[in-house]
N, C-alpha and C. Protein backbone atom coordinates (compact mmCIF):
# COMPACT_ATOMS: atom_id res chain seq x y z
N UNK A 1 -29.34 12.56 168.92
CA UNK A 1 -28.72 12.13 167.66
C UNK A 1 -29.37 10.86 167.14
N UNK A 2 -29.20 10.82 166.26
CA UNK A 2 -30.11 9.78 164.81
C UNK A 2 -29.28 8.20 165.65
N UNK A 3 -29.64 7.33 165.82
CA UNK A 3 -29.12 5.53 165.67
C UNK A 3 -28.42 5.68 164.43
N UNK A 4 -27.54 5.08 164.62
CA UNK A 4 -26.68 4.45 163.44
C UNK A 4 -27.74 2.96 162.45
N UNK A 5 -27.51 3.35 161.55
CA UNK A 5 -28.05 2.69 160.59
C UNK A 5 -27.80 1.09 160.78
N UNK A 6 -26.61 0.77 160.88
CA UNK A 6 -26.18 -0.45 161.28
C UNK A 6 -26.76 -1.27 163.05
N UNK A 7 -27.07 -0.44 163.43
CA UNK A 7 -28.00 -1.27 164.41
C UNK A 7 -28.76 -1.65 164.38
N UNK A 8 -29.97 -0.48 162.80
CA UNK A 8 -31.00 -1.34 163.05
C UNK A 8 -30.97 -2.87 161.77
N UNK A 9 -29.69 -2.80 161.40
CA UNK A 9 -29.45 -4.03 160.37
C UNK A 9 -28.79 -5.01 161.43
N UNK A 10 -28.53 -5.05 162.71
CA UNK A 10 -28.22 -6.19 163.22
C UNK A 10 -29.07 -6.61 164.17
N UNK A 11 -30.33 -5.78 164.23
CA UNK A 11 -31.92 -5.92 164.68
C UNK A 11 -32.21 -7.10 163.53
N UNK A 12 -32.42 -6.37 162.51
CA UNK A 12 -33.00 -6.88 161.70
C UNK A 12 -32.51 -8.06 161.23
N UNK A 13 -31.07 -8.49 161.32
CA UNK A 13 -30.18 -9.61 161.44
C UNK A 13 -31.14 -10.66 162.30
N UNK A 14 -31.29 -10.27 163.50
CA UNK A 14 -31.97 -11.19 164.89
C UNK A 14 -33.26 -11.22 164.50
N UNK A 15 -34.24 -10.29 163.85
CA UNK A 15 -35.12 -10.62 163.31
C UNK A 15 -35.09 -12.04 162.55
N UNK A 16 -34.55 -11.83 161.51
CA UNK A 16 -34.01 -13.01 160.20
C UNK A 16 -33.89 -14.28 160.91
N UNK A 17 -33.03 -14.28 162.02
CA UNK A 17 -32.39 -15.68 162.56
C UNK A 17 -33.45 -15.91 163.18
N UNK A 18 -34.31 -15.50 163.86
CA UNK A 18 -35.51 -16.52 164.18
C UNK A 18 -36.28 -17.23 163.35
N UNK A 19 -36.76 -16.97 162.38
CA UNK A 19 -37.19 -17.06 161.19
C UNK A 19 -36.84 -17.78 159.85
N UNK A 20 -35.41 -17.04 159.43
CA UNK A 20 -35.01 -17.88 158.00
C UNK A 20 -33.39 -17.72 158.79
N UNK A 21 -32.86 -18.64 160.05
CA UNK A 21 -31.61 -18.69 159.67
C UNK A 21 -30.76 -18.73 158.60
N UNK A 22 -30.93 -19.37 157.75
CA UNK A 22 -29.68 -19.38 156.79
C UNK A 22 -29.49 -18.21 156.00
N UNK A 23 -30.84 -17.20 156.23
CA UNK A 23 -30.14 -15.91 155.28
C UNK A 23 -30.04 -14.84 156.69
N UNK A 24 -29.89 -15.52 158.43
CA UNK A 24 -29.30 -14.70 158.96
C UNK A 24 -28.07 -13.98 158.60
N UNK A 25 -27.11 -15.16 158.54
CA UNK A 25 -25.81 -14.20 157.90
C UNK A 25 -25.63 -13.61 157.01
N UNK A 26 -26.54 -13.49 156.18
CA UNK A 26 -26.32 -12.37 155.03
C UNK A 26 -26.61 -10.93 155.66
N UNK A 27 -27.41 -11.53 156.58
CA UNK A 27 -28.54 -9.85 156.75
C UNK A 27 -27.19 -9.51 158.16
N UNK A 28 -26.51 -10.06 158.64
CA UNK A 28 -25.77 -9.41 159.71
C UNK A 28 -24.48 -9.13 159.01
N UNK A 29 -23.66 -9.70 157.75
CA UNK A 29 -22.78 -9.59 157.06
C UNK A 29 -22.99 -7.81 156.60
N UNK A 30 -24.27 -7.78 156.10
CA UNK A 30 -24.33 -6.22 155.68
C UNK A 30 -24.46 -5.10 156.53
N UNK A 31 -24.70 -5.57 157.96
CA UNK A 31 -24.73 -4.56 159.43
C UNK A 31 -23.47 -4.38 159.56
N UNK A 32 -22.73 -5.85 159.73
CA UNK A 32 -21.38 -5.43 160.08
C UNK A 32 -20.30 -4.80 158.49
N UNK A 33 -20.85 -4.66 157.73
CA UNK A 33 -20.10 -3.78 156.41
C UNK A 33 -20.13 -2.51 156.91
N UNK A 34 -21.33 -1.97 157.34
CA UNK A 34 -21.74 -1.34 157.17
C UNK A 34 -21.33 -0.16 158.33
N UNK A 35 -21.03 -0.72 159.32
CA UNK A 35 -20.67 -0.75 160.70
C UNK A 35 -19.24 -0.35 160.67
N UNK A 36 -18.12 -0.55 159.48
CA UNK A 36 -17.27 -0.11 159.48
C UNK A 36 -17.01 0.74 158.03
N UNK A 37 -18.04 1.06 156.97
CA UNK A 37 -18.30 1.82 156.23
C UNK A 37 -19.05 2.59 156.20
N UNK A 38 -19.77 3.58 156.87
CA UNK A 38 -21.31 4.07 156.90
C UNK A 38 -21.79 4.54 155.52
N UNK A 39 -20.71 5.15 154.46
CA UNK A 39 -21.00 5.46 153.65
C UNK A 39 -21.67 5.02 152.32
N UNK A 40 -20.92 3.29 152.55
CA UNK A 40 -21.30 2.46 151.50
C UNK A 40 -22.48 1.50 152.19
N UNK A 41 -23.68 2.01 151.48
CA UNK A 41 -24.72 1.82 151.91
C UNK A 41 -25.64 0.62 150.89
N UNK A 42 -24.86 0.29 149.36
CA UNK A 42 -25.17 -0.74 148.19
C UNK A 42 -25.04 -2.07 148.99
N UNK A 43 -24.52 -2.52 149.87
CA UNK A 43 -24.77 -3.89 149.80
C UNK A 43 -25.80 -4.25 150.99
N UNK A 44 -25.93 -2.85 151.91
CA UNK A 44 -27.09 -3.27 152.52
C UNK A 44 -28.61 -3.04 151.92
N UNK A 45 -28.52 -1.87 151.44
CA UNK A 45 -29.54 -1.91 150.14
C UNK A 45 -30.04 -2.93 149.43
N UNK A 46 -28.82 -3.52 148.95
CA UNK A 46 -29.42 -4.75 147.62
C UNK A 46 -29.79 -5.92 148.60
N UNK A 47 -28.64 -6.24 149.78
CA UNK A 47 -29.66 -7.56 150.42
C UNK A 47 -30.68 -7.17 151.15
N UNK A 48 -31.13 -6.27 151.76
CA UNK A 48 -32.75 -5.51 151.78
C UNK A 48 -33.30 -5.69 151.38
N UNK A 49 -33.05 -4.93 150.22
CA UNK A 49 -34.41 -5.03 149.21
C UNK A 49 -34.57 -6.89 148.63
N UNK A 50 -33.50 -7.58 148.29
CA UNK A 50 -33.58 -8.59 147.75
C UNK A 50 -34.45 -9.57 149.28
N UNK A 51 -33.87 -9.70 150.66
CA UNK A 51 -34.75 -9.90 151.35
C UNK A 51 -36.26 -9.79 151.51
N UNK A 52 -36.67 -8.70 151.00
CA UNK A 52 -38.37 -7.93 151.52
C UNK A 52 -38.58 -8.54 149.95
N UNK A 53 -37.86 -8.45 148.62
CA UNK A 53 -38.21 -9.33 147.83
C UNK A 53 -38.87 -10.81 148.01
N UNK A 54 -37.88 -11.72 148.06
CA UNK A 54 -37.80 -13.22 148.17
C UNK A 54 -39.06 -13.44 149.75
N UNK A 55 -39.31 -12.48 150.60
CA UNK A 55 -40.15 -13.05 151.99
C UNK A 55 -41.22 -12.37 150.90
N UNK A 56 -40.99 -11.48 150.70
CA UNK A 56 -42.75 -10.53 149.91
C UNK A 56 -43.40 -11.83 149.30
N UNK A 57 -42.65 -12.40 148.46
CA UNK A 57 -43.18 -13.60 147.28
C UNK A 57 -44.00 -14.51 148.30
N UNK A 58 -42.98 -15.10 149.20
CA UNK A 58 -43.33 -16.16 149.71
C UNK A 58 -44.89 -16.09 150.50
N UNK A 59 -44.69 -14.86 151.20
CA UNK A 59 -45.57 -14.23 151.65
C UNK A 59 -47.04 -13.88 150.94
N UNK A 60 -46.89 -13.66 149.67
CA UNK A 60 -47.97 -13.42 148.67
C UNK A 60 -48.65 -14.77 148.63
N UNK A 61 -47.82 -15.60 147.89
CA UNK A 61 -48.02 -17.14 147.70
C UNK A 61 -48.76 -17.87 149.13
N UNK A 62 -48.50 -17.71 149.82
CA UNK A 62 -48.62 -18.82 151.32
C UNK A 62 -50.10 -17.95 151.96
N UNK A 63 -50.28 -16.20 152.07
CA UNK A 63 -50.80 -15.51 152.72
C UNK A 63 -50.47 -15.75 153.79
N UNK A 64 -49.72 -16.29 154.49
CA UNK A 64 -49.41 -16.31 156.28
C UNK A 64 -48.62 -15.11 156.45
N UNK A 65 -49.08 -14.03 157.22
CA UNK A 65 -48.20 -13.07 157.83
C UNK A 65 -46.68 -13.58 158.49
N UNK A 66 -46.63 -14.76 159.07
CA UNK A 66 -45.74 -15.65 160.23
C UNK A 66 -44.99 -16.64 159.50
N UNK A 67 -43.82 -16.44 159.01
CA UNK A 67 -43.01 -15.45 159.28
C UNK A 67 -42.41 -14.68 157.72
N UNK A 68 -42.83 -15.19 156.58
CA UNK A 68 -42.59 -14.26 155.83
C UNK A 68 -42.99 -13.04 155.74
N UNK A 69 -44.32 -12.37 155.94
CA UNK A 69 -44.76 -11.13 155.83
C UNK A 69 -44.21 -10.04 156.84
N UNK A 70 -44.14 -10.69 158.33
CA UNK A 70 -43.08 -9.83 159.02
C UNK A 70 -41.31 -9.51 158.33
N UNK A 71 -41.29 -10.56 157.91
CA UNK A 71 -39.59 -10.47 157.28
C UNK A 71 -39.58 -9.47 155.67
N UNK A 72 -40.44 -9.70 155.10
CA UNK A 72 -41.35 -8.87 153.98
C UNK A 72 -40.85 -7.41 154.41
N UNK A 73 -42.20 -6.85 155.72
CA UNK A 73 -42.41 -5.90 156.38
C UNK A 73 -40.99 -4.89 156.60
N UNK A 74 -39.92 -5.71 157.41
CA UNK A 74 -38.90 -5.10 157.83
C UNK A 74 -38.35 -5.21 157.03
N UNK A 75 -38.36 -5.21 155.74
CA UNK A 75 -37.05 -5.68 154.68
C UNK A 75 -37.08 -4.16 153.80
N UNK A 76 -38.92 -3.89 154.45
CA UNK A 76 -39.11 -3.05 152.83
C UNK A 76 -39.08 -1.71 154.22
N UNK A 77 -39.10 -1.54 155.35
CA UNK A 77 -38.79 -0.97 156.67
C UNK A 77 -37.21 -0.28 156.02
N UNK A 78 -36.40 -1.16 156.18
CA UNK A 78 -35.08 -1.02 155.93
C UNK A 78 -34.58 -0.34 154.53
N UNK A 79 -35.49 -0.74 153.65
CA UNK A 79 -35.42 -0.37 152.25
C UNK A 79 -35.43 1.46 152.13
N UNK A 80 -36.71 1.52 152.70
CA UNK A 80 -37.31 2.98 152.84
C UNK A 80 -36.74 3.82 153.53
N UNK A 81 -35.53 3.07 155.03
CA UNK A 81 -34.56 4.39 155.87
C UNK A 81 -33.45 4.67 154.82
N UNK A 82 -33.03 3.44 154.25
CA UNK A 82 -32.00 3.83 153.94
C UNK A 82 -31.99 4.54 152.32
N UNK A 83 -33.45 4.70 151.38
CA UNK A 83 -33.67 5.39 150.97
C UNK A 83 -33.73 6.93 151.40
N UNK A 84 -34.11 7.12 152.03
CA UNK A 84 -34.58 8.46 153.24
C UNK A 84 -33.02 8.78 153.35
N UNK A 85 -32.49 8.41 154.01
CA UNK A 85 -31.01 8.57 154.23
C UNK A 85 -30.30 9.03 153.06
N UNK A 86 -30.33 8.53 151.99
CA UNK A 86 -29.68 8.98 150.77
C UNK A 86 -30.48 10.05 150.07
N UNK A 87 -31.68 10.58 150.19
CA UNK A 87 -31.83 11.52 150.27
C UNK A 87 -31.65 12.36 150.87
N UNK A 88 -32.03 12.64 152.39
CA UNK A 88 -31.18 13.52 153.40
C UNK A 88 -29.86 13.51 152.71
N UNK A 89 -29.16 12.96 152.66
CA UNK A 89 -27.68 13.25 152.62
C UNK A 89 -27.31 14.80 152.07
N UNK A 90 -26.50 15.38 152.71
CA UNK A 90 -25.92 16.46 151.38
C UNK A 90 -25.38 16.35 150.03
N UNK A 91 -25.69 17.12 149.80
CA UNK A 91 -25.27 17.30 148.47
C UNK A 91 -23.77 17.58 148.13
N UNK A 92 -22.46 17.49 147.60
CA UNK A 92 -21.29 17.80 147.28
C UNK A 92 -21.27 18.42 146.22
C-alpha cells in the first residue's frame, strides 16, 4: 500500500527545520492538517508550492544548492505527488 501523504510532509517538515526553522512550522502545520483530513489537500498544496516558490528565488539569486535549492527541490517534489494524487483520484 501507497505511504500516506502526510508523512512525507512531516519529512519534509524535518527537512525545513534544519534549514529555514521558522517556516518549519508551517510545513509541519500542513502534515498535521492533513493527517487528520486526507482529503483536503489546498493547504498543503499552497504552502508547497509557496515553499519551492520563496527557496526556488532564493536559490536562483544566491546559486548555492545548500540550503535553498534542496528546500526548492522537495517543495516542487511535494508539489508534483500531490498533483499526481489528484489526478489518480476517482472520479464522482
Amino acid at each position: 500500500p501507497p505511504v500516506p501523504l502526510h508523512w512525507f510532509g512531516f519529512g519534509h517538515a524535518a527537512l525545513v527545520a534544519g534549514s529555514a526553522p521558522s517556516l518549519a512550522g508551517l510545513a509541519a502545520l500542513r502534515a498535521y492538517q492533513l493527517s487528520w483530513d486526507p482529503s483536503n489537500i489546498w493547504v498543503f498544496l499552497a504552502t508547497s508550492g509557496t515553499l519551492a516558490g520563496i527557496m526556488g528565488m532564493i536559490f536562483y539569486h544566491s546559486g548555492k544548492f545548500m540550503p535553498a535549492g534542496l528546500i526548492a527541490g522537495a517543495g516542487l517534489l511535494m508539489v508534483a505527488q500531490v498533483g499526481i494524487g489528484v489526478l489518480n483520484r476517482p472520479r464522482q
